[in-house]
Protein backbone atom coordinates (compact mmCIF):
# COMPACT_ATOMS: atom_id res chain seq x y z
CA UNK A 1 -85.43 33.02 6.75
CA UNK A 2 -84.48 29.73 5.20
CA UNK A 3 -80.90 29.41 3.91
CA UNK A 4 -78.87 26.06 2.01
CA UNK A 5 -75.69 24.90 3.72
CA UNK A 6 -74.33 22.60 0.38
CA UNK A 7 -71.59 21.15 -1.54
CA UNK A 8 -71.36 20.53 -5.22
CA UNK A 9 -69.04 18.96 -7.19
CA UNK A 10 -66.07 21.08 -7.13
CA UNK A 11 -66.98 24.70 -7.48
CA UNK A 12 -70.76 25.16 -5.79
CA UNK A 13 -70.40 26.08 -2.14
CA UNK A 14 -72.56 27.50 0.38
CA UNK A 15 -71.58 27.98 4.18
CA UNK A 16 -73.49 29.42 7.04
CA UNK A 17 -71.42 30.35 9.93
CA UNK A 18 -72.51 32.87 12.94
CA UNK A 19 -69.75 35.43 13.71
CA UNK A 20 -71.46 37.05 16.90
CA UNK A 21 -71.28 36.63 20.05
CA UNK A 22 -69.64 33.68 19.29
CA UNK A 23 -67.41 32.16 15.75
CA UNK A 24 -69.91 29.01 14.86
CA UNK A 25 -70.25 26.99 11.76
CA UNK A 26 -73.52 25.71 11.29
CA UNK A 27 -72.40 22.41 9.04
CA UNK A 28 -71.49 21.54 12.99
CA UNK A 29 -74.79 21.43 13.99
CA UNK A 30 -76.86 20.46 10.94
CA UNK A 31 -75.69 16.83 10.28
CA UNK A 32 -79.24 15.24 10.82
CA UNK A 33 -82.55 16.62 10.03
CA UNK A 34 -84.90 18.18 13.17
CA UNK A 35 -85.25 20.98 15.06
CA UNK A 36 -81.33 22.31 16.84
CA UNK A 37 -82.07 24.52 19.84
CA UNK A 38 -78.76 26.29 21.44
CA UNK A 39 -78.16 29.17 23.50
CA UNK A 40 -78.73 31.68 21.17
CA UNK A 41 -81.27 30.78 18.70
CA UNK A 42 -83.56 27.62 17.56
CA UNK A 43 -83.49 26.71 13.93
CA UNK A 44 -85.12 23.35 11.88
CA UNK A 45 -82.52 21.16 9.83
CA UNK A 46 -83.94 19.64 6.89
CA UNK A 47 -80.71 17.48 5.84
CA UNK A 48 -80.22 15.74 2.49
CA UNK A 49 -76.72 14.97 2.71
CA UNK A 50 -75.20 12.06 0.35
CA UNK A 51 -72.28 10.39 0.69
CA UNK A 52 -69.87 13.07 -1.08
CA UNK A 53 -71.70 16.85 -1.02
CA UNK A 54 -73.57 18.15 1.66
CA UNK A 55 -77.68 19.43 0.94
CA UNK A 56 -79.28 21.12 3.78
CA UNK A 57 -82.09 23.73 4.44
CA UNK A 58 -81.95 25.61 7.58
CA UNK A 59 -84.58 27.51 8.74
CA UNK A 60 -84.14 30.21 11.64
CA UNK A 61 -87.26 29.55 14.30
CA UNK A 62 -86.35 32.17 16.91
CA UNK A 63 -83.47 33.93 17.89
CA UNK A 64 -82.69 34.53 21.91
CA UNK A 65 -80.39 37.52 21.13
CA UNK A 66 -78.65 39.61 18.49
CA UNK A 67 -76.81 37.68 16.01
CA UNK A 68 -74.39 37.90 12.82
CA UNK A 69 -74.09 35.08 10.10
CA UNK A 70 -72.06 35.39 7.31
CA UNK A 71 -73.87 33.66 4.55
CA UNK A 72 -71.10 32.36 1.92
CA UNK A 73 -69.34 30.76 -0.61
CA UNK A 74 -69.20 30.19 -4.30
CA UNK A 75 -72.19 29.68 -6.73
CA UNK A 76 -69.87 28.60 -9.44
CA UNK A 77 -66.28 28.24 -10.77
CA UNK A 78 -66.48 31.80 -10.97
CA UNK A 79 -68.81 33.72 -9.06
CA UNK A 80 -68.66 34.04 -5.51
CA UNK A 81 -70.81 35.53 -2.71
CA UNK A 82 -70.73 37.01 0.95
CA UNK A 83 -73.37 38.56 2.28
CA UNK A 84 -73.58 39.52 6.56
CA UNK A 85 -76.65 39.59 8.61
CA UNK A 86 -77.69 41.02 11.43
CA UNK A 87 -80.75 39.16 13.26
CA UNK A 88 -82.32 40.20 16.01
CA UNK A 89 -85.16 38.80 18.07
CA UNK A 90 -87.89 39.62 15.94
CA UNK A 91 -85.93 37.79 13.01
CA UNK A 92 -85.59 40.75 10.95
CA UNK A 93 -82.53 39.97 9.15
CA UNK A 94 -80.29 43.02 8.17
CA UNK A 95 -77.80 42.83 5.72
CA UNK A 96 -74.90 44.94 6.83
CA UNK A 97 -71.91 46.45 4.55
CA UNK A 98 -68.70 44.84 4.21
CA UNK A 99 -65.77 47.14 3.83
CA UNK A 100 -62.17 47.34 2.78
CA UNK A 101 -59.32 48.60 4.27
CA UNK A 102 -55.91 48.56 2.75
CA UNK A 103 -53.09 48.40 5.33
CA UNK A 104 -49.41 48.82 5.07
CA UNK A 105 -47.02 46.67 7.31
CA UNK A 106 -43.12 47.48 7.01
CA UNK A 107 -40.37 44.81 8.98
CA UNK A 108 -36.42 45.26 8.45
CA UNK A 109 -36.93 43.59 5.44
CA UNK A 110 -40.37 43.63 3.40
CA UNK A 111 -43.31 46.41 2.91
CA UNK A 112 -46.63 43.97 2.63
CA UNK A 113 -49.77 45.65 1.42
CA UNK A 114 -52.83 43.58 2.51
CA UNK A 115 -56.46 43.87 1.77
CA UNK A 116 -58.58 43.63 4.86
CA UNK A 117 -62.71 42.72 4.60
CA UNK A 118 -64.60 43.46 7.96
CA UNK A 119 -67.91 44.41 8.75
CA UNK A 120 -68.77 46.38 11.76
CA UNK A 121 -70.64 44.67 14.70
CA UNK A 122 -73.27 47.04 15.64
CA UNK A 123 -74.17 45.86 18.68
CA UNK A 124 -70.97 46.84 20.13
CA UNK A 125 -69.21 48.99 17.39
CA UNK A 126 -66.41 46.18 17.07
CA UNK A 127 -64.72 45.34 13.70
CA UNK A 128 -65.31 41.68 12.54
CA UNK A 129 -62.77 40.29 10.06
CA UNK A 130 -63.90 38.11 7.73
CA UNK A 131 -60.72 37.73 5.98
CA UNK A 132 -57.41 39.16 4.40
CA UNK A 133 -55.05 38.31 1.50
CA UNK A 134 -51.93 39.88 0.31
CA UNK A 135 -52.03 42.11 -2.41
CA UNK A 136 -48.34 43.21 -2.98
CA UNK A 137 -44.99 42.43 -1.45
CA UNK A 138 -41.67 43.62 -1.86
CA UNK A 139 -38.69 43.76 -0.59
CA UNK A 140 -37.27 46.95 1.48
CA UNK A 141 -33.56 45.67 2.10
CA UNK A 142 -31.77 43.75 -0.76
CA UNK A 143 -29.15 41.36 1.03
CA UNK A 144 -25.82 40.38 -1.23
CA UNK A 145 -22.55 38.25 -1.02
CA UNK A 146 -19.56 39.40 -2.30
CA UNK A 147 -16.48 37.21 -3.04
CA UNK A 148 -13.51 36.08 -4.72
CA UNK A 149 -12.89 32.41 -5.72
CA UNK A 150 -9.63 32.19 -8.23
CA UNK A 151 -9.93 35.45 -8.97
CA UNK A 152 -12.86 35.49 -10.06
CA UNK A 153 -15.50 37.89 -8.55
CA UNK A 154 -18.88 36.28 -7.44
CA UNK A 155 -22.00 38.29 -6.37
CA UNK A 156 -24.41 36.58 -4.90
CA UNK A 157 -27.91 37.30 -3.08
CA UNK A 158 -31.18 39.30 -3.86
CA UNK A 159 -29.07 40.48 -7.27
CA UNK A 160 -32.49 40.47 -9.51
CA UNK A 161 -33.33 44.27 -8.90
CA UNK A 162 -30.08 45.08 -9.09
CA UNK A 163 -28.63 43.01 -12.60
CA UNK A 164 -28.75 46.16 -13.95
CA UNK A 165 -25.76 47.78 -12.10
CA UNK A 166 -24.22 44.31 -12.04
CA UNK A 167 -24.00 44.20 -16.02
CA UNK A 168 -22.53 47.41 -15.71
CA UNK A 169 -19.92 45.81 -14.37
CA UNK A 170 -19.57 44.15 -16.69
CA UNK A 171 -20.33 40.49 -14.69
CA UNK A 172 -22.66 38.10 -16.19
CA UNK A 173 -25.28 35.59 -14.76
CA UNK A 174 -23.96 32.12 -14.01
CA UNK A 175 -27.05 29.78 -14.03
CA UNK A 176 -24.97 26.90 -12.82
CA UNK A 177 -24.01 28.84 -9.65
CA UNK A 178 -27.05 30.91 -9.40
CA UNK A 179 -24.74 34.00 -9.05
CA UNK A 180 -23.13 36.94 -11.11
CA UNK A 181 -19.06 36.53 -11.97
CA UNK A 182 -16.55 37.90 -13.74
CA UNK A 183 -12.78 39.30 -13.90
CA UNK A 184 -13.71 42.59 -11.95
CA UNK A 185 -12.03 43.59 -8.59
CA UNK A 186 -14.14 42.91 -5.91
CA UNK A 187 -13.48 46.17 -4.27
CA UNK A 188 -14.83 48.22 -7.03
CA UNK A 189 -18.45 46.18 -7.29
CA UNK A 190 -18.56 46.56 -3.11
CA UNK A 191 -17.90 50.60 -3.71
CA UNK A 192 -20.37 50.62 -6.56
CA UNK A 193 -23.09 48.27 -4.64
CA UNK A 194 -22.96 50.43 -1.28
CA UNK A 195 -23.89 53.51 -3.46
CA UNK A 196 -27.31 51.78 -3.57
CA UNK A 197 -29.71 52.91 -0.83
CA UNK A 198 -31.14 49.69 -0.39
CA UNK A 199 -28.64 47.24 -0.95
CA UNK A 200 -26.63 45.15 2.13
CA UNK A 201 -23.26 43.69 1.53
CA UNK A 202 -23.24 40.87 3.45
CA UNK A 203 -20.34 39.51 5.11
């Protein structure tokens, strides 16, 4: 099976990495034309590199064991591709399913929901990440500062989810300090922020 390892202006890219047994880019062993031979498997280079973008052909001659590539990259600004293989000695190449998890990971302070993509090694039932990104995070714990300056009342903090209750107190936004103020007795915004489950007053 042949496959392009190449570089194109700005949006074309095409990578060839094995993920099993070992993590190896191929662009690390393709940088002049000719037959590569390593440990696991012998492959032929053609390389037309220029100066800027990368243009090679690789061509898989034998394989010494079970392998995984990941075959990737972009074919455009706006279409992308991943595709997994398993190879095994006979050079069948299998393409094998890439699935999605969505895990939920809580600290003191954040929830973070991530998107996981993995593909399942079958030679030994392992999970192989191929990447993650965050899809949402917020904030569990909202942490504010309460004070008085000339009495004047100054809230300061993680007060966006909570500008609500803070107009209702009738204290408005001060862009300059990057805090709510007004003539209201700091006592009675502590009471009415410690009514809020997720709000810390700060000391």
């Amino acid at each position: 099976m042949r496959f392009k390892i190449e570089t194109w202006g700005s949006c074309v890219r095409k990578y060839l990495d094995m993920l099993y047994p070992i993590k190896l880019p191929l662009s690390t062993i393709t940088s002049k034309s000719g037959v590569v031979e390593t440990e696991w498997f012998v492959i032929n280079v053609d390389n037309y590199d220029s100066r800027k973008n990368m243009n090679r052909e690789v061509t898989f001659l034998s394989v010494k064991q079970a392998l995984i590539l990941r075959y990737h990259g972009s074919l455009s600004c706006s279409k992308s591709f991943d595709i997994v293989y398993l190879v095994d000695e006979k050079l069948n190449f299998t393409e094998l399913e890439i699935k999605t998890e969505v895990r939920t990971e809580t600290n003191a302070k954040f929830t973070t929901v991530k998107e996981i993509r993995y593909v399942v090694n079958p030679v030994n039932n392992e999970r192989i990440v191929l990447g993650e990104k965050k899809v949402e995070k917020a904030k569990r714990l909202y942490e504010v500062k309460v004070k008085v300056e000339n009495d004047v009342t100054i809230v300061t903090g993680d007060t966006f989810e909570i500008k609500d209750v803070l107009k209702e107190l009738r204290l408005r936004w001060d862009p300059a300090k990057k805090a709510w103020v007004g003539k209201v007795p700091a006592e009675l915004v502590r009471q009415r922020l410690e009514q809020i489950p997720d709000v810390v007053i700060l000391t």
